[in-house]
C-alpha atoms as a PDB file:
ATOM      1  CA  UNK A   1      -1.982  36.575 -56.270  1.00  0.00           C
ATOM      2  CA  UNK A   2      -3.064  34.214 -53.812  1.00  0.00           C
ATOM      3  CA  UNK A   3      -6.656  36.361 -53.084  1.00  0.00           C
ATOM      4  CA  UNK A   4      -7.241  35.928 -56.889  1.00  0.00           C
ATOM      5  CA  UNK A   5      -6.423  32.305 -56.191  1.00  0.00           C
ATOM      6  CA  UNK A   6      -8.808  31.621 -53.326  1.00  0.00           C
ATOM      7  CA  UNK A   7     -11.238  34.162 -55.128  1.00  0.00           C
ATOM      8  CA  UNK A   8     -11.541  31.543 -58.403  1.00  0.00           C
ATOM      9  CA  UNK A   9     -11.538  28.378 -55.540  1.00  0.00           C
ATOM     10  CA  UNK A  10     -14.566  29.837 -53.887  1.00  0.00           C
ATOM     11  CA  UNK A  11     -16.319  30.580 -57.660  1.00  0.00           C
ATOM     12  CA  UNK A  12     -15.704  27.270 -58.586  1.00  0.00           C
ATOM     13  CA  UNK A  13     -17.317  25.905 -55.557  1.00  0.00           C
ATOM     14  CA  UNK A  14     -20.234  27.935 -56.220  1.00  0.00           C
ATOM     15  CA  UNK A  15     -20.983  27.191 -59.147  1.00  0.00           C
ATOM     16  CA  UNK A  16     -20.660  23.547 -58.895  1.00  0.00           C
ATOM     17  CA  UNK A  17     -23.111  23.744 -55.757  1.00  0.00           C
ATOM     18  CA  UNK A  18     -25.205  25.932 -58.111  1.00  0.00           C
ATOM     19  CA  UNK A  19     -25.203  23.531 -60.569  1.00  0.00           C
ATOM     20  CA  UNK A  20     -26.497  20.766 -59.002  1.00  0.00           C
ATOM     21  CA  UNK A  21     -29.445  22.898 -57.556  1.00  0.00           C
ATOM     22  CA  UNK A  22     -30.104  24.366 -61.133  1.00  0.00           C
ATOM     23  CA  UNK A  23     -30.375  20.763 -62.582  1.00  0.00           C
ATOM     24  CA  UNK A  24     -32.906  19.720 -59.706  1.00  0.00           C
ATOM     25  CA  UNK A  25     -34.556  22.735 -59.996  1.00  0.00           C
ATOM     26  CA  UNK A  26     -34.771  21.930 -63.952  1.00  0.00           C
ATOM     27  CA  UNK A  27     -36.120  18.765 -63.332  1.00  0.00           C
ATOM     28  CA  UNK A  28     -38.991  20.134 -60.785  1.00  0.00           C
ATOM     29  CA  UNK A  29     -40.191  22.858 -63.098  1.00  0.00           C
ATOM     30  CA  UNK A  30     -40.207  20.064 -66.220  1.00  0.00           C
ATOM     31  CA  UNK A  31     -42.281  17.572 -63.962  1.00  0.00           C
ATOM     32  CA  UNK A  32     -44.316  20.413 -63.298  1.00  0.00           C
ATOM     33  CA  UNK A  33     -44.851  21.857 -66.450  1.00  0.00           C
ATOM     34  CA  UNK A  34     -45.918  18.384 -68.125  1.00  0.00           C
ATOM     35  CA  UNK A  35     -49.490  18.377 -67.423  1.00  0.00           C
ATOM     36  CA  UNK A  36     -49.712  21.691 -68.465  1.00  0.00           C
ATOM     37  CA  UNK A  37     -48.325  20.797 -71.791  1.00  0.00           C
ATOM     38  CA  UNK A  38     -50.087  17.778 -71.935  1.00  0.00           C
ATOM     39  CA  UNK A  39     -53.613  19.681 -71.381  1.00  0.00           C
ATOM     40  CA  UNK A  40     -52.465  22.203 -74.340  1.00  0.00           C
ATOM     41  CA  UNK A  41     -51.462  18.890 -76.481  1.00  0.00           C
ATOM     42  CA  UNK A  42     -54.791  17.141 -76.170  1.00  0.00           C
ATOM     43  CA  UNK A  43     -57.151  20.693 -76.677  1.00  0.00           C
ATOM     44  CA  UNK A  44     -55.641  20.137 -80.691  1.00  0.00           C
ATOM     45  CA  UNK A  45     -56.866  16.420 -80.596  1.00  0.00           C
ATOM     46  CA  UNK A  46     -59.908  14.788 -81.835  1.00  0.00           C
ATOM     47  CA  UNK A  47     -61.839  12.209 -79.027  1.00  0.00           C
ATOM     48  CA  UNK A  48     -59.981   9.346 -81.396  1.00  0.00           C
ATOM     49  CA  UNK A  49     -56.753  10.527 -80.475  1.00  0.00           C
ATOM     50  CA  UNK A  50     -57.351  11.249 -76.772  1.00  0.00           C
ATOM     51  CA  UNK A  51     -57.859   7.461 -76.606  1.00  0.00           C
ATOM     52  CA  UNK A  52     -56.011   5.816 -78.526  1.00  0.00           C
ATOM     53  CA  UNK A  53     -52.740   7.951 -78.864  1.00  0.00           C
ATOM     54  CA  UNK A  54     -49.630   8.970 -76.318  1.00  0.00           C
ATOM     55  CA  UNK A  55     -50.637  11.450 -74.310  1.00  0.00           C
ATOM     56  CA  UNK A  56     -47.095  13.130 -75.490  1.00  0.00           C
ATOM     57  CA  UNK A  57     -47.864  12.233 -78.786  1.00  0.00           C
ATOM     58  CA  UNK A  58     -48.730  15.080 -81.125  1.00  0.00           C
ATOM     59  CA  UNK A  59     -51.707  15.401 -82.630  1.00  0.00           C
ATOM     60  CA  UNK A  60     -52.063  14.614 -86.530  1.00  0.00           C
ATOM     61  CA  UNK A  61     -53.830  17.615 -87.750  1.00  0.00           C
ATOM     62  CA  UNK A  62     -54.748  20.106 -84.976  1.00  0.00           C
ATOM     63  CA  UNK A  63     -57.698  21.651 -84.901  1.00  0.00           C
ATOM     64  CA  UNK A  64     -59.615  24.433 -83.076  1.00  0.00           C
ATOM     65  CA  UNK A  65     -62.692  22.461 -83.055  1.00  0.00           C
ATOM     66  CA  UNK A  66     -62.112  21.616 -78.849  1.00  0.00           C
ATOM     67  CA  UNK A  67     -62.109  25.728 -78.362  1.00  0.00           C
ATOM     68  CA  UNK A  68     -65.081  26.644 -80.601  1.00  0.00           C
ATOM     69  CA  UNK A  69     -67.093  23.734 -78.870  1.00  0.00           C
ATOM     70  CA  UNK A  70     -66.026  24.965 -75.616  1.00  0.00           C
ATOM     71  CA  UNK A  71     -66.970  28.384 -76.695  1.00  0.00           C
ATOM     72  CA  UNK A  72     -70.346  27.156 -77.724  1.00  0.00           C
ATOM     73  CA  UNK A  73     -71.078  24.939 -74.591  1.00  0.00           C
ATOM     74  CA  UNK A  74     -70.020  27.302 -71.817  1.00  0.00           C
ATOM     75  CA  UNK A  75     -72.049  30.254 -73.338  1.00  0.00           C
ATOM     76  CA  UNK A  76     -68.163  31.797 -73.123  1.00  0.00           C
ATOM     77  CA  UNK A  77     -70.233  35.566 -73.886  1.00  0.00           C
ATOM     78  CA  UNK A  78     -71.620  35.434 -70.817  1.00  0.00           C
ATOM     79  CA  UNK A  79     -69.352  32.830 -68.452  1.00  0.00           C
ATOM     80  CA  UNK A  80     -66.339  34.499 -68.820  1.00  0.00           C
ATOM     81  CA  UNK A  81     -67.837  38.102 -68.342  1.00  0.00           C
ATOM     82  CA  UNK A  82     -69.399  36.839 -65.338  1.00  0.00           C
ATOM     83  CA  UNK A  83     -66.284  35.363 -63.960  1.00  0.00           C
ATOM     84  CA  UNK A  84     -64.391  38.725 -64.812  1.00  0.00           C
ATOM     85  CA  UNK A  85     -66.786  40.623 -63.411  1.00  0.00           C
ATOM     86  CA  UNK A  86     -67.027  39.053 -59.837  1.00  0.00           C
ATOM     87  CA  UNK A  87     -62.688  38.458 -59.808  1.00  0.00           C
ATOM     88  CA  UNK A  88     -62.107  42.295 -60.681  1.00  0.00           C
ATOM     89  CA  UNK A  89     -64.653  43.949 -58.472  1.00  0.00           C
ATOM     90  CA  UNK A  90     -64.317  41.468 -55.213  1.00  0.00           C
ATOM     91  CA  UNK A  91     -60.455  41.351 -55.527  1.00  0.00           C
ATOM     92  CA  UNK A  92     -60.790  45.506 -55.657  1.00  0.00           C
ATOM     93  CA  UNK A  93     -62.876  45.859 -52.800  1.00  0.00           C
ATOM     94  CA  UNK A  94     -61.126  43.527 -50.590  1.00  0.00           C
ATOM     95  CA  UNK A  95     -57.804  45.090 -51.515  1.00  0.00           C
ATOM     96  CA  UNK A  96     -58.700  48.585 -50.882  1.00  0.00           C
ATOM     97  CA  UNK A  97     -60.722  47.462 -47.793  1.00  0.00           C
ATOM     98  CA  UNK A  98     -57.898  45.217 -46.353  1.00  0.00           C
ATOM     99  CA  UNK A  99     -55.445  47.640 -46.731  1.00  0.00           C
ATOM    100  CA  UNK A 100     -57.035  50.508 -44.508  1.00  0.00           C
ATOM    101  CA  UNK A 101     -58.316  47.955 -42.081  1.00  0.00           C
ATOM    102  CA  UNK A 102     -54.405  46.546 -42.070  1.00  0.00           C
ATOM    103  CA  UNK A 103     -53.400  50.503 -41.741  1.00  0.00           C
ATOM    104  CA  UNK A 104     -55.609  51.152 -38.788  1.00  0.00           C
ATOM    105  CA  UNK A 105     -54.725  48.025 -36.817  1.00  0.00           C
ATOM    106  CA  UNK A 106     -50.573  48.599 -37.512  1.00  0.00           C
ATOM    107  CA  UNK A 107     -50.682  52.324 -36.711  1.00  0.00           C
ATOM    108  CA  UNK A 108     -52.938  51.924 -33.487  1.00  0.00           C
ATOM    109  CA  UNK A 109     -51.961  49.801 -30.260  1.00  0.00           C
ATOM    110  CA  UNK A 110     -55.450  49.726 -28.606  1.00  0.00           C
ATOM    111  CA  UNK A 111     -57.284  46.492 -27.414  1.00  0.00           C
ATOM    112  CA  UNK A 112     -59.815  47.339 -29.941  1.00  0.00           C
ATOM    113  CA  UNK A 113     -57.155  46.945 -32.573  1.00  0.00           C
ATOM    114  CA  UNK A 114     -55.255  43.956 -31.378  1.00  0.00           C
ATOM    115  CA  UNK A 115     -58.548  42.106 -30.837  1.00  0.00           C
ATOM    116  CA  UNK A 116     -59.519  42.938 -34.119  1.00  0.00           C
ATOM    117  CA  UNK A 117     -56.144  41.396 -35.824  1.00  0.00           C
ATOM    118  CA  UNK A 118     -56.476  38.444 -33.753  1.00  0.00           C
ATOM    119  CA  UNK A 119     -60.104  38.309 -34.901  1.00  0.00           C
ATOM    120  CA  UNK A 120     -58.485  38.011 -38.628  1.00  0.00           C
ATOM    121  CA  UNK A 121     -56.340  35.589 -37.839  1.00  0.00           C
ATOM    122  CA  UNK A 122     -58.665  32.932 -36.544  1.00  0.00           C
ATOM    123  CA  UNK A 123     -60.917  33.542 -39.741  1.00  0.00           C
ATOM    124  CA  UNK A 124     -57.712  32.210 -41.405  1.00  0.00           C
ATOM    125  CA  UNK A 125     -57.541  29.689 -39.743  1.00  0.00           C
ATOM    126  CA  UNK A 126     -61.240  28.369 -40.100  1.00  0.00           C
ATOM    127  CA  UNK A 127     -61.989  27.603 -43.986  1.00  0.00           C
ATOM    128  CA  UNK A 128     -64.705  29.042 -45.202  1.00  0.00           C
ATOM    129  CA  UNK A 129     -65.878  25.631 -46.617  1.00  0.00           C
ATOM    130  CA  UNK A 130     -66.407  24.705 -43.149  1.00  0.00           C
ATOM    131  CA  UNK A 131     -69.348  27.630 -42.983  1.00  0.00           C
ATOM    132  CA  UNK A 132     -70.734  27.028 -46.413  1.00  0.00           C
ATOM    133  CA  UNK A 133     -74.242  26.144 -44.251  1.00  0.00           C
ATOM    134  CA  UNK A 134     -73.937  29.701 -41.729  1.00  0.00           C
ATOM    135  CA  UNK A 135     -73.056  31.578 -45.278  1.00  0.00           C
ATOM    136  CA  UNK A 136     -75.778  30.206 -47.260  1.00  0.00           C
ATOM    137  CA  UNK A 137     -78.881  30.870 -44.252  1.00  0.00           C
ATOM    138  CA  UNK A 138     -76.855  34.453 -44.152  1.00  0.00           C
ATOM    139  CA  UNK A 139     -77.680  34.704 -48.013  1.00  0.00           C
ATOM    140  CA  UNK A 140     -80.872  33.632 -48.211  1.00  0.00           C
ATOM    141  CA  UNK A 141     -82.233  35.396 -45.231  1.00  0.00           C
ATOM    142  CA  UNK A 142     -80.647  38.525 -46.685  1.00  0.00           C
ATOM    143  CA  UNK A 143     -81.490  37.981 -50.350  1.00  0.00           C
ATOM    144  CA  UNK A 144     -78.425  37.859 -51.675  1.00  0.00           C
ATOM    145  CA  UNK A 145     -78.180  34.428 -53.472  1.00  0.00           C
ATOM    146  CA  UNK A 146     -78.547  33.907 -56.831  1.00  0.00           C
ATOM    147  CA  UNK A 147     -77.648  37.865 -57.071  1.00  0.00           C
ATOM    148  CA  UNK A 148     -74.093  38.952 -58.485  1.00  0.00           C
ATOM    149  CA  UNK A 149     -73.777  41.313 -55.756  1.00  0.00           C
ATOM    150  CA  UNK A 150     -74.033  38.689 -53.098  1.00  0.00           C
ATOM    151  CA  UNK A 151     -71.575  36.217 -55.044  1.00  0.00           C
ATOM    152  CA  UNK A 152     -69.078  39.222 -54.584  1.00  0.00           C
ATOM    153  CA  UNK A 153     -70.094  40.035 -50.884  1.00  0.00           C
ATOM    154  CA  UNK A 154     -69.594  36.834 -49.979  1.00  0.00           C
ATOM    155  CA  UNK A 155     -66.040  37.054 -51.932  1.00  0.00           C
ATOM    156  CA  UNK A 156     -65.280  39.754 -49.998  1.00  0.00           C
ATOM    157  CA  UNK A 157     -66.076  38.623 -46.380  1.00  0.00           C
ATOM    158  CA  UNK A 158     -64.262  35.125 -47.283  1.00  0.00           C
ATOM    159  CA  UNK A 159     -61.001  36.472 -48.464  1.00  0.00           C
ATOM    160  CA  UNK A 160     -60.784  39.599 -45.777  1.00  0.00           C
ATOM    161  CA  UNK A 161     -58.507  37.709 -43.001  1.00  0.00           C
ATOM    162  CA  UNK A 162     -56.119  37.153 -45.317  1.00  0.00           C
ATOM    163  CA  UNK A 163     -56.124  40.067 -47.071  1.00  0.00           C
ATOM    164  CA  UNK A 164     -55.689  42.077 -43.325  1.00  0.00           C
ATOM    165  CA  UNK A 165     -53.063  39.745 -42.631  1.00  0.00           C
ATOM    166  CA  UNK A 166     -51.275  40.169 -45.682  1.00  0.00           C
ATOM    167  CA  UNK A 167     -51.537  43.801 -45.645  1.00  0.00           C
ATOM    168  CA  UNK A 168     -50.230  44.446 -41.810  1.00  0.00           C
ATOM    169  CA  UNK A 169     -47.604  42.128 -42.351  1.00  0.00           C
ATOM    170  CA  UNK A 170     -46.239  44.902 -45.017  1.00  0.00           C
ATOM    171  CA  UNK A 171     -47.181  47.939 -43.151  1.00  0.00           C
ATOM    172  CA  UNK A 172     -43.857  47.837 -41.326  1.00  0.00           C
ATOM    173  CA  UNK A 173     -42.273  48.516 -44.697  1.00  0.00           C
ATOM    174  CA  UNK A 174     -44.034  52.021 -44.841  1.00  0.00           C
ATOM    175  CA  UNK A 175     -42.097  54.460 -42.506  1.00  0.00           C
ATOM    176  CA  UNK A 176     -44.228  56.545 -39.936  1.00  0.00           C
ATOM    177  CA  UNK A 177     -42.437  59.795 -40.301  1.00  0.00           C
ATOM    178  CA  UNK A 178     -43.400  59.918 -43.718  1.00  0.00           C
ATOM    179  CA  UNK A 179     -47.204  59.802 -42.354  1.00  0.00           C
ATOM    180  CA  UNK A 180     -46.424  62.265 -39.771  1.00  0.00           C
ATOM    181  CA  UNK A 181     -44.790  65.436 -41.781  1.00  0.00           C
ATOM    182  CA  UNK A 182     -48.263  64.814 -44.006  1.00  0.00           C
ATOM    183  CA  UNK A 183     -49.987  65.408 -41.086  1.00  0.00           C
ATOM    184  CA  UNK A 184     -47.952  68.189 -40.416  1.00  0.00           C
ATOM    185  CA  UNK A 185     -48.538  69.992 -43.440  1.00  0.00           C
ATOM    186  CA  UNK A 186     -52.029  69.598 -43.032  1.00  0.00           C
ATOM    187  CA  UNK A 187     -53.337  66.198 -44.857  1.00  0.00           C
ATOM    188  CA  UNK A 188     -56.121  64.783 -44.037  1.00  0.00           C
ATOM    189  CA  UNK A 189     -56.405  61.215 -42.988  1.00  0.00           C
ATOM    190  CA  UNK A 190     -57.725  60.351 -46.030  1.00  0.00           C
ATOM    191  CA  UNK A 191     -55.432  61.727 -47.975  1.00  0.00           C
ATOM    192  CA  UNK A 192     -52.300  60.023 -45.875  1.00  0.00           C
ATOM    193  CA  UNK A 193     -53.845  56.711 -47.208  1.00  0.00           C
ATOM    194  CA  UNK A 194     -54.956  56.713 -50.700  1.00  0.00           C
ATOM    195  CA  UNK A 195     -51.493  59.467 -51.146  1.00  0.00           C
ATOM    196  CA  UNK A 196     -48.389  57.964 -49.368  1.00  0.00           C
ATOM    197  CA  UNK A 197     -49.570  54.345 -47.841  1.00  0.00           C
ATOM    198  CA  UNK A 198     -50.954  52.960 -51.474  1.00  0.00           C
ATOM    199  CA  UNK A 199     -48.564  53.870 -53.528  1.00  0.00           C
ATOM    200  CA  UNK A 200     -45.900  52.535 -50.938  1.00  0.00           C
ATOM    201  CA  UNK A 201     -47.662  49.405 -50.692  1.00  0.00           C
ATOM    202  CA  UNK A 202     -48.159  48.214 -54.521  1.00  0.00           C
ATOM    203  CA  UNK A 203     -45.679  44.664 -54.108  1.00  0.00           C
ATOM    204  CA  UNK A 204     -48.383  43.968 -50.997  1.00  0.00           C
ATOM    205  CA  UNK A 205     -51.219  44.616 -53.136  1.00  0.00           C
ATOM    206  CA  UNK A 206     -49.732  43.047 -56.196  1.00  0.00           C
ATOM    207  CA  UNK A 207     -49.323  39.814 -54.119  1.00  0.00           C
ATOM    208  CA  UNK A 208     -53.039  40.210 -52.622  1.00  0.00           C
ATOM    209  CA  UNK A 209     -54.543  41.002 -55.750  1.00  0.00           C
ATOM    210  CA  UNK A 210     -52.908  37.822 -57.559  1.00  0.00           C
ATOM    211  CA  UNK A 211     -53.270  35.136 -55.036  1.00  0.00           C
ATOM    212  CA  UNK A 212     -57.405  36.288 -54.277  1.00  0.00           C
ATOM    213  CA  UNK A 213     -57.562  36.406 -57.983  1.00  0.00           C
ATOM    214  CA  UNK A 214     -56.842  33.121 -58.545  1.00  0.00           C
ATOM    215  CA  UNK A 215     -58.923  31.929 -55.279  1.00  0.00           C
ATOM    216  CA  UNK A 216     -62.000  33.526 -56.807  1.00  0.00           C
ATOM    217  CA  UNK A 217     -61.401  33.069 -60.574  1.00  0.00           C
ATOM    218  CA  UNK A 218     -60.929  29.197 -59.783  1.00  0.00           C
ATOM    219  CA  UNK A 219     -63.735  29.054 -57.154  1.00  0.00           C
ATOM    220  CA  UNK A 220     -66.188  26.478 -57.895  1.00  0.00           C
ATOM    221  CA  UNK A 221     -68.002  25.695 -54.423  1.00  0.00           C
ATOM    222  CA  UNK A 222     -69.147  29.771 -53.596  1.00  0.00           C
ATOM    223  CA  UNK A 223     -70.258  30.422 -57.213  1.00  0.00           C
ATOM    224  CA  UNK A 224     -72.234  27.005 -57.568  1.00  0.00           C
ATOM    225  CA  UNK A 225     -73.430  27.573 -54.140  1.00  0.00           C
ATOM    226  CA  UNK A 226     -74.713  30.706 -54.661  1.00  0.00           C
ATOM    227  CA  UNK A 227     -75.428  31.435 -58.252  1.00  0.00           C
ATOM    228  CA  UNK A 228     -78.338  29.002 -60.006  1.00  0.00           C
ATOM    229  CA  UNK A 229     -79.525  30.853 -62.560  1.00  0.00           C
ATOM    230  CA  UNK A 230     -77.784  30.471 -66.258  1.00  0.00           C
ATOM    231  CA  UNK A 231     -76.706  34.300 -66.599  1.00  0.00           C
ATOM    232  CA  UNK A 232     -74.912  34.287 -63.459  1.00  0.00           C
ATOM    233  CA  UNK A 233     -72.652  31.353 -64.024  1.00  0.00           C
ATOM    234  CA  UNK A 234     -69.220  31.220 -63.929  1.00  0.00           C
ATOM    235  CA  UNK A 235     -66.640  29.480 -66.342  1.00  0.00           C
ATOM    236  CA  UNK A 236     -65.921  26.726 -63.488  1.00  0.00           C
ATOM    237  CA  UNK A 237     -69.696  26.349 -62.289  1.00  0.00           C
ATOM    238  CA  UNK A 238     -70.362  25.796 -66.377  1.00  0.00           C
ATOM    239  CA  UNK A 239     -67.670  23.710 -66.872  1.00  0.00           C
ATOM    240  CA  UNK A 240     -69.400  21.124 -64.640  1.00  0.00           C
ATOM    241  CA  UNK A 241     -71.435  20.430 -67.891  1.00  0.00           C
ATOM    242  CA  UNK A 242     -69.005  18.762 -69.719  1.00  0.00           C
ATOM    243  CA  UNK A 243     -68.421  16.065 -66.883  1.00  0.00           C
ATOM    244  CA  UNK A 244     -71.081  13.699 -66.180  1.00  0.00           C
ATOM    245  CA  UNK A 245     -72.094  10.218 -65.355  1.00  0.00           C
ATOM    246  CA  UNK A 246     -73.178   9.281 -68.857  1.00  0.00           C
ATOM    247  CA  UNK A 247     -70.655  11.110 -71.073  1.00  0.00           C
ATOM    248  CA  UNK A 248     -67.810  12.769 -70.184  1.00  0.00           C
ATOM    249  CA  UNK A 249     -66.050  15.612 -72.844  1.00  0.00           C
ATOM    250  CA  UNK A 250     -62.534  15.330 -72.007  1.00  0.00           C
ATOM    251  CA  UNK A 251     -61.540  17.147 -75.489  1.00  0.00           C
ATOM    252  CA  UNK A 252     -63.685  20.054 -74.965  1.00  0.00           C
ATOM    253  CA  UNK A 253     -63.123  20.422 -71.534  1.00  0.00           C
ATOM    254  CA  UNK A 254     -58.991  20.297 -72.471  1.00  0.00           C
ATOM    255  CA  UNK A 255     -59.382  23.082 -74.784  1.00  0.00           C
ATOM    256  CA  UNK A 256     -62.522  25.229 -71.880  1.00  0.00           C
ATOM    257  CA  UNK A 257     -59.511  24.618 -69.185  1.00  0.00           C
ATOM    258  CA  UNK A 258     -56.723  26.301 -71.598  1.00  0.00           C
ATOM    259  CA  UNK A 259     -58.885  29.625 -72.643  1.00  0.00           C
ATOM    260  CA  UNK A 260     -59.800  29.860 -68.829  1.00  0.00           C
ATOM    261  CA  UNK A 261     -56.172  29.534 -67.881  1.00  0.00           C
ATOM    262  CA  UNK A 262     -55.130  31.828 -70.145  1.00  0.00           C
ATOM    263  CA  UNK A 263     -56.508  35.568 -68.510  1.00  0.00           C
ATOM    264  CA  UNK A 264     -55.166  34.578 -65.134  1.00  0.00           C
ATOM    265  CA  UNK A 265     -51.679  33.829 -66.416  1.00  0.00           C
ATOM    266  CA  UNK A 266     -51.747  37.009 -67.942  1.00  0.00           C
ATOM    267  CA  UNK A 267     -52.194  38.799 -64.706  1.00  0.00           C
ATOM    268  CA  UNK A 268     -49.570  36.797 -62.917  1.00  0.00           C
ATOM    269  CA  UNK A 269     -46.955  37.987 -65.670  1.00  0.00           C
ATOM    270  CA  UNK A 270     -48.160  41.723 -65.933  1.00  0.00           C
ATOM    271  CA  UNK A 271     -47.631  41.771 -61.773  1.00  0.00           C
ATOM    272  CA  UNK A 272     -44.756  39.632 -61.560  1.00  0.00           C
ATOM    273  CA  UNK A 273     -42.361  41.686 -60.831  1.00  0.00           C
ATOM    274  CA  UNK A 274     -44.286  43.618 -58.131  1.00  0.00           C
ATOM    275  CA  UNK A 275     -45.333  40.007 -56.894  1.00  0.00           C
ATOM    276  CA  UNK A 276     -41.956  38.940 -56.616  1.00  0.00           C
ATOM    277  CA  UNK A 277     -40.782  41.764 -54.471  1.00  0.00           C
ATOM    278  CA  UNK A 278     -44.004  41.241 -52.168  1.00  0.00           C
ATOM    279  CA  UNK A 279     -42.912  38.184 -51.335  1.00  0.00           C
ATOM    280  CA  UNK A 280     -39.026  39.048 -50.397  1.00  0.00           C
ATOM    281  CA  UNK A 281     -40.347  41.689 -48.855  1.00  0.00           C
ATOM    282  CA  UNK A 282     -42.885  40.039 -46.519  1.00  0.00           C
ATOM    283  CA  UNK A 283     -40.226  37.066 -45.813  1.00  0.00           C
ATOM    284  CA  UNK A 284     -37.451  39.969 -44.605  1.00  0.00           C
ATOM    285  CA  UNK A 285     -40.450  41.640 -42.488  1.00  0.00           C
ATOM    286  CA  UNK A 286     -42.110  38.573 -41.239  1.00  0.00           C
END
């Protein structure tokens, strides 16, 4: 009697501590989730309304005129291929690339390998928007600006360090003998890796692949730095149209922000759940 009585003390001081934590926790994601609906609210209004109306007040007739300008303005055919394009193929490379490069430094304890992670790490640690000159003389001399393969080289090399460091920081979760009876029954090295490490790692390559993806499908500075010519833009480098010092499209642009909003949302949800582990995972093992 008196274990179901402590039992129902200690629930009800759980959930009142819960409770208060829930509400601020409301409160945070509401505060947070405003501007978003805000942006949605004024994509629906006309330029009169952006002005002269609440910015929580509803529109009066919504239209889809802000999206098919947008459309029209940011050549959306070609932008948002472009942008797709660069996001899927650098985000694949670099995962595929930091992953063996994270396999070879956890499994090895050489000074070759130890230098190398340290290497990583201090590329972390230096933005990349620090070497935006060294990067650009790199290009040019090379050819590779204004060239879609160089935007997603230069993807690639910017997001490696933190893709290694990711990556090792999960390779603990993969268990050596596992590696070793492969070996044992004769699999190659190659087939260790792309066989029993991938597939054990998807929550650390969910978590790469969504946090690069938004890196590069946001980027602004790389693309515009590197891209010049009109069939190579991206949806953030043509976006820069709508803002300028003699007019500025704030209803358009609403509306351009929601569609480009939209595809990387959709990845977060589809890898949520492998994202989510990822992370618990990497705080237990870190």
């Amino acid at each position: 009697m008196r274990k179901r009585k402590d039992k129902g003390l200690v629930e009800r001081k759980y959930t009142a501590g819960t409770f208060g934590l829930q509400a601020l926790m409301t409160v945070s994601a509401a505060l947070f989730l405003l501007p978003v609906l805000i942006v949605i609210d004024y994509s629906f209004k006309n330029k009169r309304e952006l002005y002269l109306s609440s910015p929580l007040a509803l529109p009066q007739a919504p239209s889809w005129d802000n999206y098919r300008s947008a459309i029209d303005r940011l050549s959306m055919g070609t932008t948002f291929l472009n942008t797709v394009f660069y996001t899927v193929t650098s985000v694949a490379i670099m995962a595929v690339l930091s992953g063996a490069a994270a396999w070879a430094i956890a499994r090895n304890r050489g000074r070759f390998f130890k230098f190398s992670y340290i290497y990583f790490i201090v590329g972390i640690l230096i933005p990349y928007q620090a070497l935006f000159l060294s990067i650009y003389i790199i290009g040019f001399t090379l050819h590779l600006t204004n060239t879609a393969y160089g935007v997603i080289l230069m993807y690639v090399a910017t997001g490696m360090s933190f893709g290694v460091f990711i990556m090792t920081s999960f390779m603990g979760t993969v268990p050596v003998e596992l590696e070793e009876s492969a070996r044992l029954d004769g699999c190659s090295i190659y087939r260790i890796y792309w066989s029993i490490v991938m597939p054990l790692l998807k929550p650390a390559f969910a978590t790469l692949v969504i946090m690069q993806a938004f890196q590069v499908w946001n980027d602004y500075l790389m693309a515009s730095l590197f891209v010049s010519s009109a069939r190579l833009k991206t949806l953030t480098v043509a976006m820069q149209a709508l803002f300028s010092q003699q007019a500025t499209d704030y209803t358009t642009a609403m509306g351009a922000i929601v569609m480009t909003v939209v595809p990387i949302a959709a990845l977060f949800m589809v890898l949520q759940k492998y994202f989510i582990k990822g992370m618990t995972v990497g705080a237990v093992k870190g």
